[in-house]
C-alpha atoms as a PDB file:
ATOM      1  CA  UNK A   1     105.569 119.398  96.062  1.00  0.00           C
ATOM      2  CA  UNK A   2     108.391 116.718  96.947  1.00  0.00           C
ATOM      3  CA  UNK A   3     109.981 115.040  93.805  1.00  0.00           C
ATOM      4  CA  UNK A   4     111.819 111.886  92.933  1.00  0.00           C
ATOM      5  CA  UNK A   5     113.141 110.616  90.004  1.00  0.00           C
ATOM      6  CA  UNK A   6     112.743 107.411  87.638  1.00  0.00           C
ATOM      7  CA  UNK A   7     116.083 107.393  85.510  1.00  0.00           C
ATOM      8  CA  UNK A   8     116.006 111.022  85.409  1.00  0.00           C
ATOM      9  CA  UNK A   9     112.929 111.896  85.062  1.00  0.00           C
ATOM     10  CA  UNK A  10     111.127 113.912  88.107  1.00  0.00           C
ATOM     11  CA  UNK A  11     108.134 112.335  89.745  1.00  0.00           C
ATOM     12  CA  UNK A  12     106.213 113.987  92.862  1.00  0.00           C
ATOM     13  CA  UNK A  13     106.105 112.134  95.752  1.00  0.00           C
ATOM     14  CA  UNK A  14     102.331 112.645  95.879  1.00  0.00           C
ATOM     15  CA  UNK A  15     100.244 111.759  92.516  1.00  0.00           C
ATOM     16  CA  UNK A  16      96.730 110.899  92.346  1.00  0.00           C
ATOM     17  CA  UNK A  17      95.122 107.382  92.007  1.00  0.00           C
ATOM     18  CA  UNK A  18      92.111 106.932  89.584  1.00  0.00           C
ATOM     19  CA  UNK A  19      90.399 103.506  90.493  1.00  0.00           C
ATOM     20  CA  UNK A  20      86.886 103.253  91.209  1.00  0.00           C
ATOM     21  CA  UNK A  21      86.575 107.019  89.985  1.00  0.00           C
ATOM     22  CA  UNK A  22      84.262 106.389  86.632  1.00  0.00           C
ATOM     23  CA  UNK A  23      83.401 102.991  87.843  1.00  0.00           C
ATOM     24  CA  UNK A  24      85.004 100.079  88.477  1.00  0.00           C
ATOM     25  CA  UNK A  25      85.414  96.932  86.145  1.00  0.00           C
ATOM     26  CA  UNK A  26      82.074  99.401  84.013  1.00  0.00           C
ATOM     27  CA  UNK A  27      81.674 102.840  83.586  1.00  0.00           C
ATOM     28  CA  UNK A  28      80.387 104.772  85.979  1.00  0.00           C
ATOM     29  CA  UNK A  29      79.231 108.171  84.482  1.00  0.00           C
ATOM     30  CA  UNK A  30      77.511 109.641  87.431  1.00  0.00           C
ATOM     31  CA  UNK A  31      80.143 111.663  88.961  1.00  0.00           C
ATOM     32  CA  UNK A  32      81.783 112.546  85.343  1.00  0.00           C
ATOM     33  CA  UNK A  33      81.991 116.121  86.379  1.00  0.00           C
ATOM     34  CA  UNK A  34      83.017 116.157  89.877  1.00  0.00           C
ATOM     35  CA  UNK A  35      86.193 113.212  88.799  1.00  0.00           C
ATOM     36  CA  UNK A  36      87.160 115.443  86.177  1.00  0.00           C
ATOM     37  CA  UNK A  37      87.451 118.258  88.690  1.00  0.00           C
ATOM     38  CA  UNK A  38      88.842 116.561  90.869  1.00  0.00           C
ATOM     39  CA  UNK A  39      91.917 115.712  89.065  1.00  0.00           C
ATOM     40  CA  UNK A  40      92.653 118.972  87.681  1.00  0.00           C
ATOM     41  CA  UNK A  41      92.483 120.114  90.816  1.00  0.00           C
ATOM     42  CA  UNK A  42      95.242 117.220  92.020  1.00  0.00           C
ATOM     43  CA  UNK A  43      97.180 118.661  89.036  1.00  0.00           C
ATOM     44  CA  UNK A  44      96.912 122.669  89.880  1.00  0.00           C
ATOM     45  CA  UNK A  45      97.962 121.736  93.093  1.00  0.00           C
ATOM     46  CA  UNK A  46     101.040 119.693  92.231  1.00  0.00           C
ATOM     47  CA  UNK A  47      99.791 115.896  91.812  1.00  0.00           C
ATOM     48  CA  UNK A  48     101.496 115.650  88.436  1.00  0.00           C
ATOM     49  CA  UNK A  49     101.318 112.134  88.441  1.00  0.00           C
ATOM     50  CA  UNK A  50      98.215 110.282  87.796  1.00  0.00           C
ATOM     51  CA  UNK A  51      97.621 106.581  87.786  1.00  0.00           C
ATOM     52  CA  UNK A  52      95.163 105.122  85.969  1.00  0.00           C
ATOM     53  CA  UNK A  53      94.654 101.201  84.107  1.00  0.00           C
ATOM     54  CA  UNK A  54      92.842  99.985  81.223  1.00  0.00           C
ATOM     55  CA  UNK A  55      90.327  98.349  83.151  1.00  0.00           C
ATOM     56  CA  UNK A  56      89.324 100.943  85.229  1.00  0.00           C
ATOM     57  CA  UNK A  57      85.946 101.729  84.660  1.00  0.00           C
ATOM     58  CA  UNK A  58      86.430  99.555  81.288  1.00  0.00           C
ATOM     59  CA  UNK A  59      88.240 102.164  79.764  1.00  0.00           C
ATOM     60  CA  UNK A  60      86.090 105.240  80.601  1.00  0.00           C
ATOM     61  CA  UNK A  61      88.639 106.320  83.723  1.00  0.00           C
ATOM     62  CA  UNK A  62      91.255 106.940  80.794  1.00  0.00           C
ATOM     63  CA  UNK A  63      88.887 108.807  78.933  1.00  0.00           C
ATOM     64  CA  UNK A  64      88.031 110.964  81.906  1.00  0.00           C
ATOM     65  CA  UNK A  65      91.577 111.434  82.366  1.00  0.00           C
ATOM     66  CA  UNK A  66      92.181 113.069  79.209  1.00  0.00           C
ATOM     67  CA  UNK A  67      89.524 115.563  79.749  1.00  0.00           C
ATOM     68  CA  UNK A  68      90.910 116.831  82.465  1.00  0.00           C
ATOM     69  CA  UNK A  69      94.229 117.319  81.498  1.00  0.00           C
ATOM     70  CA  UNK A  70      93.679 118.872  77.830  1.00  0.00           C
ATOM     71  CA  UNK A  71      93.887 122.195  79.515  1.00  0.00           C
ATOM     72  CA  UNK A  72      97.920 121.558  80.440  1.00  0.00           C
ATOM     73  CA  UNK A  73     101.179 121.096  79.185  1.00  0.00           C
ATOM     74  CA  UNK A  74     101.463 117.188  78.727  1.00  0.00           C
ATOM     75  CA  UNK A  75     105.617 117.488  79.344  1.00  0.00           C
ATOM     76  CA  UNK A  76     104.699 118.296  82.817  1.00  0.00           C
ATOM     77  CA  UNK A  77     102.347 115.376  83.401  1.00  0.00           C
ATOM     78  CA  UNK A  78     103.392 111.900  84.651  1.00  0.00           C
ATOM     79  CA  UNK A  79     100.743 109.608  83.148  1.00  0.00           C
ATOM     80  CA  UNK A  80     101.110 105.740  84.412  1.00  0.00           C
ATOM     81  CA  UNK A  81      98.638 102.926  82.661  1.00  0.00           C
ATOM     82  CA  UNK A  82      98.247  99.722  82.936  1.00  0.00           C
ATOM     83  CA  UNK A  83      97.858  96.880  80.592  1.00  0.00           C
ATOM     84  CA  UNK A  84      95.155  93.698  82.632  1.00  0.00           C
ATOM     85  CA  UNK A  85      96.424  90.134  82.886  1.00  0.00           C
ATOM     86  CA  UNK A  86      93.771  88.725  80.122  1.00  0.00           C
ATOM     87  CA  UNK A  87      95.774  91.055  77.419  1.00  0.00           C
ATOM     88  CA  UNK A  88      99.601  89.821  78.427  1.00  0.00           C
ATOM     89  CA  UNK A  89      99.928  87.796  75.314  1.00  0.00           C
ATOM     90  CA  UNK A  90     102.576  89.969  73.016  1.00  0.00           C
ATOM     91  CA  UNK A  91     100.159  91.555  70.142  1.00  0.00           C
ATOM     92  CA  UNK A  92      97.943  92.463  73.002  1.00  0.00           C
ATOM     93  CA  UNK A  93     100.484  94.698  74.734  1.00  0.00           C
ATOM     94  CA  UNK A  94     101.143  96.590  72.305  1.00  0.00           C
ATOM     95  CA  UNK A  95      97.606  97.039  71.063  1.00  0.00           C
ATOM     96  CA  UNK A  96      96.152  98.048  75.010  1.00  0.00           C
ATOM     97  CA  UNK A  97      98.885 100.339  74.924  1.00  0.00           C
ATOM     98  CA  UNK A  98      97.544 101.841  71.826  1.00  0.00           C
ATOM     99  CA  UNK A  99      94.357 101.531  72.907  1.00  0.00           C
ATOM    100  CA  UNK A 100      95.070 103.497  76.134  1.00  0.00           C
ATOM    101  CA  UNK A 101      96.870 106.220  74.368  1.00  0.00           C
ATOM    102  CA  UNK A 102      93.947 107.054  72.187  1.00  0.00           C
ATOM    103  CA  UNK A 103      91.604 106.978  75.097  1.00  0.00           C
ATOM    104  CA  UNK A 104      93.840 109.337  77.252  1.00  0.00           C
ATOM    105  CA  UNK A 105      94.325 111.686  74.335  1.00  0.00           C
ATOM    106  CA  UNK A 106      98.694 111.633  74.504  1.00  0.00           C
ATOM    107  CA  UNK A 107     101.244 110.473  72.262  1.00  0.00           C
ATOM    108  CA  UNK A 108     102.549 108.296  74.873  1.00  0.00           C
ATOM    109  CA  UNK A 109     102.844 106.953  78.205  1.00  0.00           C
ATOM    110  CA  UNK A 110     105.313 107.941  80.987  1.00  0.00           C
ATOM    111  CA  UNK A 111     104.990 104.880  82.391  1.00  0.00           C
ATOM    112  CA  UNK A 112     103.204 101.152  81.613  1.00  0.00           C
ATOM    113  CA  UNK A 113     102.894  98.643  84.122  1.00  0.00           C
ATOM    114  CA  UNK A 114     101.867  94.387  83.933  1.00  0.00           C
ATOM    115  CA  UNK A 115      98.987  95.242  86.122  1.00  0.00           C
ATOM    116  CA  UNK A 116      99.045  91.986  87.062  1.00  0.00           C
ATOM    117  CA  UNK A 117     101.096  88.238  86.554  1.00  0.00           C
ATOM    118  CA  UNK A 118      99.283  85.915  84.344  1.00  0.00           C
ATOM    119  CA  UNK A 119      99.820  82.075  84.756  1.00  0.00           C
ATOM    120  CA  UNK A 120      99.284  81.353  81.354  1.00  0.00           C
ATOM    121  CA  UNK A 121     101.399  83.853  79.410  1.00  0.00           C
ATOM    122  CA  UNK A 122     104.683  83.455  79.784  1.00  0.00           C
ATOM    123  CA  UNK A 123     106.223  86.681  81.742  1.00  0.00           C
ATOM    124  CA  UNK A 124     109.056  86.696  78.765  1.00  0.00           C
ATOM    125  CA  UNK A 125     106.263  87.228  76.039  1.00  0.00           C
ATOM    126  CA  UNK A 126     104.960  90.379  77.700  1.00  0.00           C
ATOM    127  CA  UNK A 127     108.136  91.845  79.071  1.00  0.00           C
ATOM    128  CA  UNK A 128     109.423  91.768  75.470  1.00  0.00           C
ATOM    129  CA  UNK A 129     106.537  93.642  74.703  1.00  0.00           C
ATOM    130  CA  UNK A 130     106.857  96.232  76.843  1.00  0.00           C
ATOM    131  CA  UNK A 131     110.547  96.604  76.048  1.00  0.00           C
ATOM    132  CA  UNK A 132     109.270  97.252  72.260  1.00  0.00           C
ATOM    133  CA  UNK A 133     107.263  99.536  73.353  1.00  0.00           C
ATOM    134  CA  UNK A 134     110.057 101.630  74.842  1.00  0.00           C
ATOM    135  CA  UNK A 135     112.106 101.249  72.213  1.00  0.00           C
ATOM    136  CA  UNK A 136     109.740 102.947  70.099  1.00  0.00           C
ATOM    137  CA  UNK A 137     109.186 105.698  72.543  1.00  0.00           C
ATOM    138  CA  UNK A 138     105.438 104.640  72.641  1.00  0.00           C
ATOM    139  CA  UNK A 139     106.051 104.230  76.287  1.00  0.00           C
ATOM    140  CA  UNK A 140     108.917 106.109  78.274  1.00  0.00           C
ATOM    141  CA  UNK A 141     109.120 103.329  80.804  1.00  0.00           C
ATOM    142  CA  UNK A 142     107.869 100.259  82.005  1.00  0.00           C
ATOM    143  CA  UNK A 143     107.370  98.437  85.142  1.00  0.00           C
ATOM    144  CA  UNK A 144     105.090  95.679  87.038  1.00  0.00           C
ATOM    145  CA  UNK A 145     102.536  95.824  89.450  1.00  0.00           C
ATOM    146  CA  UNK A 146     101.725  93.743  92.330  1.00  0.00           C
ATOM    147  CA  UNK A 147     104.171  91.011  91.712  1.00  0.00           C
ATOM    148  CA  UNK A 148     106.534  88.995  94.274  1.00  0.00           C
ATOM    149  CA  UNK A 149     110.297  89.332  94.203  1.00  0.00           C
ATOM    150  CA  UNK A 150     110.745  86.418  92.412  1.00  0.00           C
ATOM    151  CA  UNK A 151     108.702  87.554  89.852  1.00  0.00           C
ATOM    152  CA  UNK A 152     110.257  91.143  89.758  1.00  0.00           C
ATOM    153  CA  UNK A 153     113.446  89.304  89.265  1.00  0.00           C
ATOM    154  CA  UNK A 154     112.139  86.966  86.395  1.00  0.00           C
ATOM    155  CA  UNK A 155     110.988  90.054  84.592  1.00  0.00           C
ATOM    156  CA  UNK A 156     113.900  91.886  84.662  1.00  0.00           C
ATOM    157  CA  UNK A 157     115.754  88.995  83.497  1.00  0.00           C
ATOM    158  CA  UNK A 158     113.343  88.607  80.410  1.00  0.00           C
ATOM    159  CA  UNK A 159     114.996  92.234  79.670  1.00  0.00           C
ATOM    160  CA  UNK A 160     117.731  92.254  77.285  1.00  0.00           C
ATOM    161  CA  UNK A 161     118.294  96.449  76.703  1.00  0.00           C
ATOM    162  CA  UNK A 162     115.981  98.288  79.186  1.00  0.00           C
ATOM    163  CA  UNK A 163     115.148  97.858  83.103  1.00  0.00           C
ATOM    164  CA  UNK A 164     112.067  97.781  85.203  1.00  0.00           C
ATOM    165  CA  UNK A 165     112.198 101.243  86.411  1.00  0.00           C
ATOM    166  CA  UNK A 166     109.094 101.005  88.935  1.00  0.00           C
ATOM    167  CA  UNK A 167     107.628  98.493  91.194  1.00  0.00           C
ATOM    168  CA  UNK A 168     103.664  99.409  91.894  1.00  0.00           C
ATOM    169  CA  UNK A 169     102.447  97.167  94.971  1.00  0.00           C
ATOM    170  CA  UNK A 170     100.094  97.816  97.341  1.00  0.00           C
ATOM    171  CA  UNK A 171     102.309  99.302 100.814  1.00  0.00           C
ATOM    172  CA  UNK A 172     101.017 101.220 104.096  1.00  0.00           C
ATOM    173  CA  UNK A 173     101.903 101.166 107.724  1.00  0.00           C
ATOM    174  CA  UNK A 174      99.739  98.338 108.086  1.00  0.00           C
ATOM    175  CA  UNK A 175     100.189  96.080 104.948  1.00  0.00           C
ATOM    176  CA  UNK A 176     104.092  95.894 103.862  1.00  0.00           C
ATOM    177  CA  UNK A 177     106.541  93.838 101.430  1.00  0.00           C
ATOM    178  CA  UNK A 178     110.061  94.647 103.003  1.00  0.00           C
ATOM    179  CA  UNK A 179     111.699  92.020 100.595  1.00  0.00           C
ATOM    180  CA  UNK A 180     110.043  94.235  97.624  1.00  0.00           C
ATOM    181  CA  UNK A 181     110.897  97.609  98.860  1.00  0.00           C
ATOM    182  CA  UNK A 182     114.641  96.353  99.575  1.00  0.00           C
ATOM    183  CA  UNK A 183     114.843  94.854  95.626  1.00  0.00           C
ATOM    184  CA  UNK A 184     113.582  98.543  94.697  1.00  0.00           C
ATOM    185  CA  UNK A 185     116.398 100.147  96.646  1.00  0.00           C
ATOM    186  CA  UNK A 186     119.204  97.926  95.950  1.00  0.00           C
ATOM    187  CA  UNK A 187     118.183  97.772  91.687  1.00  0.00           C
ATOM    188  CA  UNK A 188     117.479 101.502  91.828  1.00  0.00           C
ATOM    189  CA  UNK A 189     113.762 100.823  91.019  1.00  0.00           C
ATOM    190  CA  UNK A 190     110.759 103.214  91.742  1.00  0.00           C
ATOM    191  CA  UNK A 191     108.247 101.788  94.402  1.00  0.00           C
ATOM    192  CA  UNK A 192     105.016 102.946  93.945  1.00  0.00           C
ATOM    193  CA  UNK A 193     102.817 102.638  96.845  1.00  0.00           C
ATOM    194  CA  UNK A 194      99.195 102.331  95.829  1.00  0.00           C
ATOM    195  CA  UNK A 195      96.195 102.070  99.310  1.00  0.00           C
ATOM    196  CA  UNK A 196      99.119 103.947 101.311  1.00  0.00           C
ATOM    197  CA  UNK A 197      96.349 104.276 103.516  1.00  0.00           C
ATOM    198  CA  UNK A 198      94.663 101.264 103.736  1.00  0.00           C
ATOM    199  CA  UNK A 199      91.218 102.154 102.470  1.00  0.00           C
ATOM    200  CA  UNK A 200      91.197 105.045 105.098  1.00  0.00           C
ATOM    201  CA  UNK A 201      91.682 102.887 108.353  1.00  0.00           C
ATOM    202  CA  UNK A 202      94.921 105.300 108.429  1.00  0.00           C
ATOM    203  CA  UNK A 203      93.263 108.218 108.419  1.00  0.00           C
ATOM    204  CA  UNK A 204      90.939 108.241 110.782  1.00  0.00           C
ATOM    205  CA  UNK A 205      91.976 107.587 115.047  1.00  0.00           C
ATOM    206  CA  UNK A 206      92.158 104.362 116.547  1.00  0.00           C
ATOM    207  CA  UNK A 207      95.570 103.420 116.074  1.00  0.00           C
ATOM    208  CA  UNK A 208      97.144 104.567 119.633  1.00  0.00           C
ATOM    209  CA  UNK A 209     100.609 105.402 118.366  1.00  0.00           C
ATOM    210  CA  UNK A 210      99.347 107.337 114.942  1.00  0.00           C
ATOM    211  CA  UNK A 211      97.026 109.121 117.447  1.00  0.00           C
ATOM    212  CA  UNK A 212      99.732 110.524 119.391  1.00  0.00           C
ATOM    213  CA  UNK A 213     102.104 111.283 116.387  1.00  0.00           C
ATOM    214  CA  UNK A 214      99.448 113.544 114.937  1.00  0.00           C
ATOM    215  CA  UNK A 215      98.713 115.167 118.356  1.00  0.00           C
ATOM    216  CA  UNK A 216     102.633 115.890 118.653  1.00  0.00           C
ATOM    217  CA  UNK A 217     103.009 117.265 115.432  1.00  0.00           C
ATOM    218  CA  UNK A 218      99.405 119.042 114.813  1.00  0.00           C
ATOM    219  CA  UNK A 219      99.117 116.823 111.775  1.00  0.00           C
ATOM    220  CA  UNK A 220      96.184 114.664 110.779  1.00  0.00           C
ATOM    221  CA  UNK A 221      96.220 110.532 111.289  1.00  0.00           C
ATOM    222  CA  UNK A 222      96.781 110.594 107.150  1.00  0.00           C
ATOM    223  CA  UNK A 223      99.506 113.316 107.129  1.00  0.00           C
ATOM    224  CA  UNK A 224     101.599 111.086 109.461  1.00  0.00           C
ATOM    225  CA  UNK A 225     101.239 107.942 107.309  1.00  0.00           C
ATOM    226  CA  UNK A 226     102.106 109.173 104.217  1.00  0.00           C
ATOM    227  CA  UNK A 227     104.329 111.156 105.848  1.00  0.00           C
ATOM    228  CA  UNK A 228     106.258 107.937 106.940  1.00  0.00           C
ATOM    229  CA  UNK A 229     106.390 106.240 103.598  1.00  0.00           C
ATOM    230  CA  UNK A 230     107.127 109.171 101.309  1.00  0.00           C
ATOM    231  CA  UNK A 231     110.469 109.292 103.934  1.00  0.00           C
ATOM    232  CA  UNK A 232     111.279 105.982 102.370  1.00  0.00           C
ATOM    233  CA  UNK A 233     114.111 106.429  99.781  1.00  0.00           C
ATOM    234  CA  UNK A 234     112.490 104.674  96.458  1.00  0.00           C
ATOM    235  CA  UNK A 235     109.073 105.483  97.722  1.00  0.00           C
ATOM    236  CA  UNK A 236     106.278 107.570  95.695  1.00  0.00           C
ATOM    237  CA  UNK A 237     102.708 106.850  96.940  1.00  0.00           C
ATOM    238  CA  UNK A 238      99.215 107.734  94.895  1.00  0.00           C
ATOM    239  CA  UNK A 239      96.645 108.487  97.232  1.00  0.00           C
ATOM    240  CA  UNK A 240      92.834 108.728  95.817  1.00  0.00           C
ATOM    241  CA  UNK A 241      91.247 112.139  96.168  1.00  0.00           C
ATOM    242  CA  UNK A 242      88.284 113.504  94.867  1.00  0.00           C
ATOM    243  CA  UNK A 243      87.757 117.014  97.167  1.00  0.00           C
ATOM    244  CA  UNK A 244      89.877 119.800  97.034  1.00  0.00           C
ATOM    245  CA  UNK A 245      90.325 119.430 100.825  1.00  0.00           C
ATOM    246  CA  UNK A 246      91.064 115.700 100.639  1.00  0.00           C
ATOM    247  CA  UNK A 247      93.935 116.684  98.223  1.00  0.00           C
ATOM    248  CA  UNK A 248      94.897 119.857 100.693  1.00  0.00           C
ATOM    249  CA  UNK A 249      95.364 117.126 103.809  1.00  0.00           C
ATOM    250  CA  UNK A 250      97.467 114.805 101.673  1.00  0.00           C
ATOM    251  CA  UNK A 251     100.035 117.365 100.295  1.00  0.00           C
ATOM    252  CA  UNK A 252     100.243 118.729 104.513  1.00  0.00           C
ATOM    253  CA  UNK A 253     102.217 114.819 104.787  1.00  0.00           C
ATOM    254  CA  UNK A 254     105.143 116.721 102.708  1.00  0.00           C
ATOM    255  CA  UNK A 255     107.641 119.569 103.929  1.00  0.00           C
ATOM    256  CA  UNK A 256     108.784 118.093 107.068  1.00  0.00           C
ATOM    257  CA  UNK A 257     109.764 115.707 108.830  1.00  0.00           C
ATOM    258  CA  UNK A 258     109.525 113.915 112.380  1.00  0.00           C
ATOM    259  CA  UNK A 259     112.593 112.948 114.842  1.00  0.00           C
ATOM    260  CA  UNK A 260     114.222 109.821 113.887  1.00  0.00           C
ATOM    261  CA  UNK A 261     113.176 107.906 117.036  1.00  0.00           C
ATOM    262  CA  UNK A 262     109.435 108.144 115.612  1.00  0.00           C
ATOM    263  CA  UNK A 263     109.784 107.059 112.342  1.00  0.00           C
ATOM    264  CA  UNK A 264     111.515 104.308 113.914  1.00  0.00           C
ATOM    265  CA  UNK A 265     108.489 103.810 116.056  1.00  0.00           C
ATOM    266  CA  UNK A 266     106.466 103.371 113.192  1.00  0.00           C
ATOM    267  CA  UNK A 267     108.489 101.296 111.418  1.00  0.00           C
ATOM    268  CA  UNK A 268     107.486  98.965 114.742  1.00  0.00           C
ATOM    269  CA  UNK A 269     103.908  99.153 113.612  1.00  0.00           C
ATOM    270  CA  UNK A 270     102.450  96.134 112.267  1.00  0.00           C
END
């Protein structure tokens, strides 16, 4: 595995997203087993950090989560929540938070995200919650989720002693926010890139260019596209996997790397 790091601490490259495993907006207990495995087998192989949200599933995702990862040594987890835009208001921050904690079975969270903006609580209400959270170690460190520039900036100004240490926005060869990623560069931020491959249109052919990248460099359609945004200074991506061989093809898009004048090719793709 590839690593980063968020103000120190080391984050793979690769981690594991948890939506729509154990249901969506309601649990979904029919696969129970096979999620379960599934992540513990993202986190034998090296996908250290898993995503998950409060909403997922209505809470049952978390609870799955925890299951799977009682068998390892939490310090070498990266464990990302998320708190939904009807709970922004300042007493509900910290209680989701609390409430996620319990379900995922930790003493804290590596990192909490605004899943999403609210237009009816004011951003400096929950930001200040968050940055409580921190202070209190509840939460190592916090961050947003699928908000604009503007509103990144606006939330780091509602700061007064911490930072927004991640950015988590949806970003894939086909779908991009340049003005985000650049903010994430220049303020030293994390970007998280969550559908990195576009609800598999990515990795399967029929894009003529990532066709002929994967032919050149014996690599799948998906290898090549994560490939290309993992290359990406401030980027970290969390593709969904539930098969050991799903997770086996995502970690081949690490440990190499393709000439300049392709990545430049791709960066042409839109």
């Amino acid at each position: 595995m590839e690593y980063k790091t968020i103000d120190g601490a080391k984050i793979p490259v690769l981690g594991i997203g948890t939506w729509e495993m154990g249901g969506r907006f309601e649990a979904d207990k029919s696969k129970e087993q096979q999620w379960i495995a599934a992540i513990r087998q993202a986190v034998e192989l090296g996908f250290t950090h898993i995503d998950t949200a409060e909403v997922y599933g209505a809470g049952f995702t978390e609870q799955m989560v925890a299951k799977a990862i009682r068998l390892f040594n939490r310090a070498d987890l990266f464990i990302t929540s998320k708190v939904w835009s009807n709970h922004l208001r300042y007493d509900e921050v910290i209680k989701s938070a609390a409430a996620s904690i319990k379900r995922l079975g930790t003493n804290y969270l590596d990192l909490y995200l605004v899943h999403w903006p609210s237009s009816e609580v004011p951003l400096k209400e929950t930001m200040k919650a968050l940055e409580k959270l921190q202070k209190e170690g509840v939460v190592k460190f916090i961050g947003v989720s699928n908000f604009s520039k503007q509103q990144i900036i606006e939330a780091q100004n509602s700061l007064s002693t911490t930072k927004i240490a991640a950015v988590q926005n949806q970003y894939n060869l086909l779908h991009r926010d340049d003005e985000v990623l650049q903010l994430c560069q220049k303020e030293k931020m994390l970007f998280v890139a969550y559908r990195p491959l576009a609800k598999g249109v990515l990795a399967k052919p029929g894009i003529p260019l990532l066709d002929e990248l994967a032919k050149n460099y014996k690599k799948t359609q998906a290898q090549i596209a994560l490939n290309w945004l993992v290359s990406k200074p401030p980027v970290v991506t969390i593709p969904k996997a539930t098969t050991v061989e799903h997770l086996k093809d995502n970690l081949g898009a690490i440990g190499w790397r393709m000439a300049d004048e392709d990545y430049e090719k791709l960066e042409s793709l839109k």
